[in-house]
Protein backbone atom coordinates (compact mmCIF):
# COMPACT_ATOMS: atom_id res chain seq x y z
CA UNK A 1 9.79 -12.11 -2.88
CA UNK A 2 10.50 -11.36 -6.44
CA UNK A 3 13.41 -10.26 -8.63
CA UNK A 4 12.53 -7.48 -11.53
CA UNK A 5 14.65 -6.09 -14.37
CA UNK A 6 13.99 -4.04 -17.37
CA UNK A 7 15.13 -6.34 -20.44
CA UNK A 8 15.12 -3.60 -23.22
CA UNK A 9 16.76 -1.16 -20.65
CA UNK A 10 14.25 1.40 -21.97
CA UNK A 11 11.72 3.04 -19.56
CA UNK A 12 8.88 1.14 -17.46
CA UNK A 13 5.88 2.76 -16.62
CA UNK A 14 3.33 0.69 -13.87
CA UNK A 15 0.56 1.14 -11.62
CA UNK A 16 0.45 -0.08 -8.58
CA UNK A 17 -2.61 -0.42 -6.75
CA UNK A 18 -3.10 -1.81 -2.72
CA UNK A 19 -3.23 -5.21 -2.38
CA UNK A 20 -2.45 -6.93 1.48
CA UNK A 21 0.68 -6.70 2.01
CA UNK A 22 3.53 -4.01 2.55
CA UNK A 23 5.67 -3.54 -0.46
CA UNK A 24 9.61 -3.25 0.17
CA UNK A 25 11.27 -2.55 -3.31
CA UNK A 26 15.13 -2.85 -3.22
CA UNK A 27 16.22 -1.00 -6.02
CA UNK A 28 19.80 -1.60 -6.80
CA UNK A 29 19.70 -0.74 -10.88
CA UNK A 30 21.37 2.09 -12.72
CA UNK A 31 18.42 5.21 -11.56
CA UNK A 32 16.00 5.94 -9.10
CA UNK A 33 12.72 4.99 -9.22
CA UNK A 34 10.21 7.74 -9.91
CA UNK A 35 6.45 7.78 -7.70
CA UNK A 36 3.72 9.68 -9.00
CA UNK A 37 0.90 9.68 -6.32
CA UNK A 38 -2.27 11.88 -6.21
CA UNK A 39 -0.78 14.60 -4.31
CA UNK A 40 3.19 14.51 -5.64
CA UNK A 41 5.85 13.05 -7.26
CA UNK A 42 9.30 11.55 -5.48
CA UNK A 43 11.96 9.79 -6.25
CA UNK A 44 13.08 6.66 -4.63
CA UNK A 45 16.20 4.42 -4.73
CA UNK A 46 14.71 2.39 -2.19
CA UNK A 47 10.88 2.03 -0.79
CA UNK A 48 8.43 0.95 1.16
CA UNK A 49 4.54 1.00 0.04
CA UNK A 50 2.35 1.23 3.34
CA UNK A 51 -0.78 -1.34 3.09
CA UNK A 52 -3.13 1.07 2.50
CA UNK A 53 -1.78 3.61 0.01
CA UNK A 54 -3.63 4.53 -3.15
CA UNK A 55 -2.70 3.71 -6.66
CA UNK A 56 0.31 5.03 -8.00
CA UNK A 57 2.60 4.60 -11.13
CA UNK A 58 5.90 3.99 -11.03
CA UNK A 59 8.28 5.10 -13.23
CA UNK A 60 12.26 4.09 -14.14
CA UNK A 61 14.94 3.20 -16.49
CA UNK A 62 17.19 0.30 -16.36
CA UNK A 63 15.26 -1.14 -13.56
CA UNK A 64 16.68 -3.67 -11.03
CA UNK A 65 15.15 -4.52 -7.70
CA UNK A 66 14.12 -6.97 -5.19
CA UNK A 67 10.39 -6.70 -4.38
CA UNK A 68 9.35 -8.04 -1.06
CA UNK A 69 5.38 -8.02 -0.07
CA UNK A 70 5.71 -8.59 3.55
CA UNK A 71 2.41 -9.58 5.62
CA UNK A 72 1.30 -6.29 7.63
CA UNK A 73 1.97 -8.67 10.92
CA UNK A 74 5.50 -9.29 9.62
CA UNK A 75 5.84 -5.56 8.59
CA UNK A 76 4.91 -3.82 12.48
CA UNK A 77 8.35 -6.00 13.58
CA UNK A 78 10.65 -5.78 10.15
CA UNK A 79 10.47 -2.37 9.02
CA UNK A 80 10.84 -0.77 13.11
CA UNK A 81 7.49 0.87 12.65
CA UNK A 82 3.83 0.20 12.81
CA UNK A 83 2.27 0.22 9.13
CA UNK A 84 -0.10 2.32 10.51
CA UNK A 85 2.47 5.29 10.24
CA UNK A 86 2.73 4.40 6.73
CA UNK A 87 -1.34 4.43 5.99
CA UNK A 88 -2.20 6.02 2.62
CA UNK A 89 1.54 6.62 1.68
CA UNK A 90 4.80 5.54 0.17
CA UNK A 91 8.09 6.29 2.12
CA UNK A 92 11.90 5.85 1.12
CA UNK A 93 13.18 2.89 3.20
CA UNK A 94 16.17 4.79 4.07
CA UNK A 95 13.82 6.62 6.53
CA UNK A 96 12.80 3.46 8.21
CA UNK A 97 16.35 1.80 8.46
CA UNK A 98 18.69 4.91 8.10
CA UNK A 99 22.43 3.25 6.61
CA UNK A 100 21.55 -0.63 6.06
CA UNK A 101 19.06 0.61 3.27
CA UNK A 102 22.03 2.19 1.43
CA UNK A 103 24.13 -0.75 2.58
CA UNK A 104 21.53 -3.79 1.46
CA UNK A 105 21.10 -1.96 -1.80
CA UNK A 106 25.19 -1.80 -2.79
CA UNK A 107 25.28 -5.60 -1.43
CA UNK A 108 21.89 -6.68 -4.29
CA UNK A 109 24.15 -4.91 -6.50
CA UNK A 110 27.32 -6.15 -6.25
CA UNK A 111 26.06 -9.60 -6.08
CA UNK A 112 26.75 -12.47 -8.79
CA UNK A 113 22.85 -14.12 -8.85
CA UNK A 114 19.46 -13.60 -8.18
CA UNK A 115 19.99 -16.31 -5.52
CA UNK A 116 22.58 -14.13 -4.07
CA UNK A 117 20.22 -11.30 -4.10
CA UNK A 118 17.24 -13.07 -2.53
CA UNK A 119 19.52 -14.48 -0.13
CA UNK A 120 20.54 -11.13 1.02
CA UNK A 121 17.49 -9.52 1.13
CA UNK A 122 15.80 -12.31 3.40
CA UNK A 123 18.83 -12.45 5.98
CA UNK A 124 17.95 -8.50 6.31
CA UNK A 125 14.34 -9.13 6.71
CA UNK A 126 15.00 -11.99 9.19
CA UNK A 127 17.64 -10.21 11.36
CA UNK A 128 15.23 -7.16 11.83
CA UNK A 129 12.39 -9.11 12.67
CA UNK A 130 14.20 -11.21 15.69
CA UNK A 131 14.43 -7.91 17.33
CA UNK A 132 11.13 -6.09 16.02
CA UNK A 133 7.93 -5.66 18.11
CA UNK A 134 5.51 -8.42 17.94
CA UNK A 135 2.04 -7.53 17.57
CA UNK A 136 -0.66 -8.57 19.29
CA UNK A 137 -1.27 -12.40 19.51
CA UNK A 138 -5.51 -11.99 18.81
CA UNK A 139 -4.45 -9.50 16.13
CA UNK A 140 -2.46 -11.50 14.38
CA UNK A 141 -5.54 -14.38 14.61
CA UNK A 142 -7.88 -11.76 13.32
CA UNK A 143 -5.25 -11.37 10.35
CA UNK A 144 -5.12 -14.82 9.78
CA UNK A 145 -8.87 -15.25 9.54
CA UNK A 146 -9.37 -12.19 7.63
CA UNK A 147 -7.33 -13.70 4.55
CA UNK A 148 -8.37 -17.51 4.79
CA UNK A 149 -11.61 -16.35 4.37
CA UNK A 150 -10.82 -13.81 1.58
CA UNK A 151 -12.44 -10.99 3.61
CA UNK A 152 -15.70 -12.16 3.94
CA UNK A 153 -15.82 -12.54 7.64
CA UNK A 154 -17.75 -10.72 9.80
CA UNK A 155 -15.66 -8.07 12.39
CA UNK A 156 -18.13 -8.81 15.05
CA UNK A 157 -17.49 -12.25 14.97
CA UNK A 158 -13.69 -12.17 15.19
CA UNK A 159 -14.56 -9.60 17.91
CA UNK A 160 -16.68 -12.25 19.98
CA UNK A 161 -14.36 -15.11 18.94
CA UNK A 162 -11.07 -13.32 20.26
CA UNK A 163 -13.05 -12.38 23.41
CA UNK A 164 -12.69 -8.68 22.99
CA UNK A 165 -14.94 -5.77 22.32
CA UNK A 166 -15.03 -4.72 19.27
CA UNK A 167 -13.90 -0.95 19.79
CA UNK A 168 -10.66 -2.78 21.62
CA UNK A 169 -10.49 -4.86 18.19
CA UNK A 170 -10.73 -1.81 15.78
CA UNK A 171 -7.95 0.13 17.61
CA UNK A 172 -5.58 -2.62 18.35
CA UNK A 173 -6.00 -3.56 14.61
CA UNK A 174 -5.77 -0.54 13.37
CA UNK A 175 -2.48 0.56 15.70
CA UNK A 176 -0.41 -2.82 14.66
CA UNK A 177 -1.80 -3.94 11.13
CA UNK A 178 -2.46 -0.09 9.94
CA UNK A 179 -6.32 -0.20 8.84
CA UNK A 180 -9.39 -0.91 10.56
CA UNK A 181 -10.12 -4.59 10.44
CA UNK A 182 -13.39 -3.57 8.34
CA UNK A 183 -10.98 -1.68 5.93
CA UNK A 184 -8.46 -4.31 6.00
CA UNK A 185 -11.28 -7.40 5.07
CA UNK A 186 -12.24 -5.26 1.59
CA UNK A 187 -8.99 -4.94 0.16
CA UNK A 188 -8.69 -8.84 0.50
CA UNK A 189 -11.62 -9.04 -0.94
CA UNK A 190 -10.77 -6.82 -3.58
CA UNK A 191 -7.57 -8.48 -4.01
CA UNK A 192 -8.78 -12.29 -4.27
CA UNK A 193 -11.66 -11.00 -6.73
CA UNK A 194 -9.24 -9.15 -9.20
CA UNK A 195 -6.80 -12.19 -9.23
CA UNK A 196 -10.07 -14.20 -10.77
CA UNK A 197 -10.74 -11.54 -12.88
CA UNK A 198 -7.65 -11.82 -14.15
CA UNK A 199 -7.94 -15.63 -14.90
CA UNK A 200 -10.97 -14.78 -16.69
CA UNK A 201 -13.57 -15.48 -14.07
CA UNK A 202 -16.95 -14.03 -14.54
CA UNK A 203 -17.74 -11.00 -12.76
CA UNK A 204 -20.82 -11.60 -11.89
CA UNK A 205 -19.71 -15.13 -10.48
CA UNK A 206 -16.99 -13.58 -8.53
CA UNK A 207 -19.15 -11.21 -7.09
CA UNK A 208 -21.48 -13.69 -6.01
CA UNK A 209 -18.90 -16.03 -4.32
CA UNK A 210 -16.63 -13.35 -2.65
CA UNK A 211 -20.11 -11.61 -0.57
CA UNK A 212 -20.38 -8.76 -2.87
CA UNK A 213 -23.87 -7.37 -2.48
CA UNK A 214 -24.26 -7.61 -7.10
CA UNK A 215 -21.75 -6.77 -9.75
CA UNK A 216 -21.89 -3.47 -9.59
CA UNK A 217 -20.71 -3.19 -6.32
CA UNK A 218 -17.60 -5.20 -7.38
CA UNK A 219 -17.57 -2.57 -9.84
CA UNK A 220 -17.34 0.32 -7.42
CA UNK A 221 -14.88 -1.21 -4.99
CA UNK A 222 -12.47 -2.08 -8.09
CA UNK A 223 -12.88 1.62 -9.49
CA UNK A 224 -11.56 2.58 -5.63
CA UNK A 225 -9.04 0.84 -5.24
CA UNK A 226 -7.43 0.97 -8.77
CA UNK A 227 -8.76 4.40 -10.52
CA UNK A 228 -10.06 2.09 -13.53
CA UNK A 229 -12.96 -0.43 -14.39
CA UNK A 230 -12.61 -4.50 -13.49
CA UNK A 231 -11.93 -4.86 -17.08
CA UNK A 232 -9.64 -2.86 -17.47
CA UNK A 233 -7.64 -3.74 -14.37
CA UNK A 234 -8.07 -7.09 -15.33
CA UNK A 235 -5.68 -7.25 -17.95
CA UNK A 236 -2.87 -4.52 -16.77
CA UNK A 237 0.23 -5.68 -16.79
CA UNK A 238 0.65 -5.05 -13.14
CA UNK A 239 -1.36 -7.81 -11.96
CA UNK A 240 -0.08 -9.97 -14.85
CA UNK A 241 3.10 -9.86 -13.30
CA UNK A 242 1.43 -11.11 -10.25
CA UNK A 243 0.89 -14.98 -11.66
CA UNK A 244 4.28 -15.20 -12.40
CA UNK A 245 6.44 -13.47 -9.68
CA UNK A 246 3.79 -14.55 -7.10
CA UNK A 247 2.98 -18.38 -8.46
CA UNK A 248 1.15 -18.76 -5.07
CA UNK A 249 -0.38 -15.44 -4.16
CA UNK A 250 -3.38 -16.73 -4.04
CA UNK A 251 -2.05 -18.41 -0.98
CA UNK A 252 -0.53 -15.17 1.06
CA UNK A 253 2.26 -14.63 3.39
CA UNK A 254 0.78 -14.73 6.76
CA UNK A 255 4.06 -15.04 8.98
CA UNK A 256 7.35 -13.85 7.84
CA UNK A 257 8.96 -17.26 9.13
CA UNK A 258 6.38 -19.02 6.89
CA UNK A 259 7.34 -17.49 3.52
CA UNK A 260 8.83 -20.26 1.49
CA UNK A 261 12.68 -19.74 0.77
CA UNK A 262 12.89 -17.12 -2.61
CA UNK A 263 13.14 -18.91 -5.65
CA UNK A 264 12.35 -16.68 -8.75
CA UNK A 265 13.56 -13.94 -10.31
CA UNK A 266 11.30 -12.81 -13.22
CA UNK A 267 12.60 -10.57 -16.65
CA UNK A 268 10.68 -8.06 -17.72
């Protein structure tokens, strides 16, 4: 959980690419914010970026918000729908939580701190996800392994370990968490390797110690998932912002009850 606002008050222009997690943004600033995706372009005052949606840039002025990356096993009870639903695609959250969105949103804005804000946003998160659907308890294993071993673990092994086939795996996975587990293991992957690119890692070395195949196919997988080259990616301001609103994201979320209590609010 992070706080954003635009210093200058001018516009802000970022893309956002899919990392793992489910992005809740609480906007509570002076405009909407404005989503330019492949196909279209919305606006949102509120929103909620599915786990597997494709880069977009996002667009505002006088920006204010609360961003939340919630783990996809947190998400399937928080948001009162599977992340599966929201594959591939970014949704207003008033859709998902009808009033309280517009309700949360004049609360973030009306408050006196950042505290206050974060404060607000995780009693909301919390309440929801008492009375949310848990997902499966071998899913949520397979989700735990997936990420402690940066994606490099084998689905037929988590299959064999959980005791399941692993057709049962891939749709149970794919139902609750909202990709395949195959699908789910790259973008970690992708997602620890561009976080050492961005601390100036050798590609070459990352590729060899996250199971890429050679460099190149680090290369490919980064040009997927972001629309631009490793190098290129590795110095956008996007995942800048990462090292200093998300001081331990190298570490992720795995449980919503785990996240440490909110503690920074970062000026753009």
């Amino acid at each position: 959980m992070a706080g954003f606002r635009d210093r200058d008050g001018g516009p802000v222009d970022m893309r956002v690419v899919p990392h793992p997690a489910v992005t809740v943004v609480l906007e509570f600033g002076a405009g909407p914010l404005v989503v330019d995706a492949a196909a279209d372009r919305q606006q949102y005052r509120d929103l909620v970026a599915g786990f597997g949606h494709g880069a977009v840039r996002v667009r505002g002025e006088n920006v204010e918000c609360v961003e939340v990356r919630l783990s996809p096993v947190a998400a399937y009870a928080v948001l009162g729908a599977s992340p599966a639903e929201l594959d591939h695609t970014v949704v207003a959250l008033e859709d998902l939580w009808g009033q309280e969105a517009a309700q949360i949103r004049q609360r973030l804005a009306e408050a006196a701190s950042w505290q206050e804000r974060f404060a607000l946003a995780e009693a909301a998160l919390a309440r929801r996800s008492v009375t949310g659907a848990a997902v499966d308890r071998e899913v949520a294993w397979a989700w735990d392994r997936i990420v402690a071993d940066h994606g490099r673990v084998r689905i037929e092994e988590l299959a064999a370990e959980i005791g399941w086939s692993r057709k049962r795996l891939w749709s149970r996975f794919r139902s609750q968490i909202g990709l395949p587990p195959k699908r789910a293991a790259k973008l970690v992957r992708f997602d620890h390797a561009v976080h050492r690119l961005a601390l100036g890692e050798s590609a070459a070395r990352i590729a060899a110690d996250s199971g890429y195949v050679d460099q190149s196919h680090l290369h490919r997988d980064v040009l997927a998932f972001t629309g631009v080259t490793p190098a290129t990616w590795a110095g956008d301001t996007g995942l800048a912002v990462d090292g200093i609103a998300y001081a331990e994201y190298g570490a992720l979320p795995l449980r919503l009850s785990r996240l440490a209590p909110p503690a920074m609010a970062l000026r753009l």
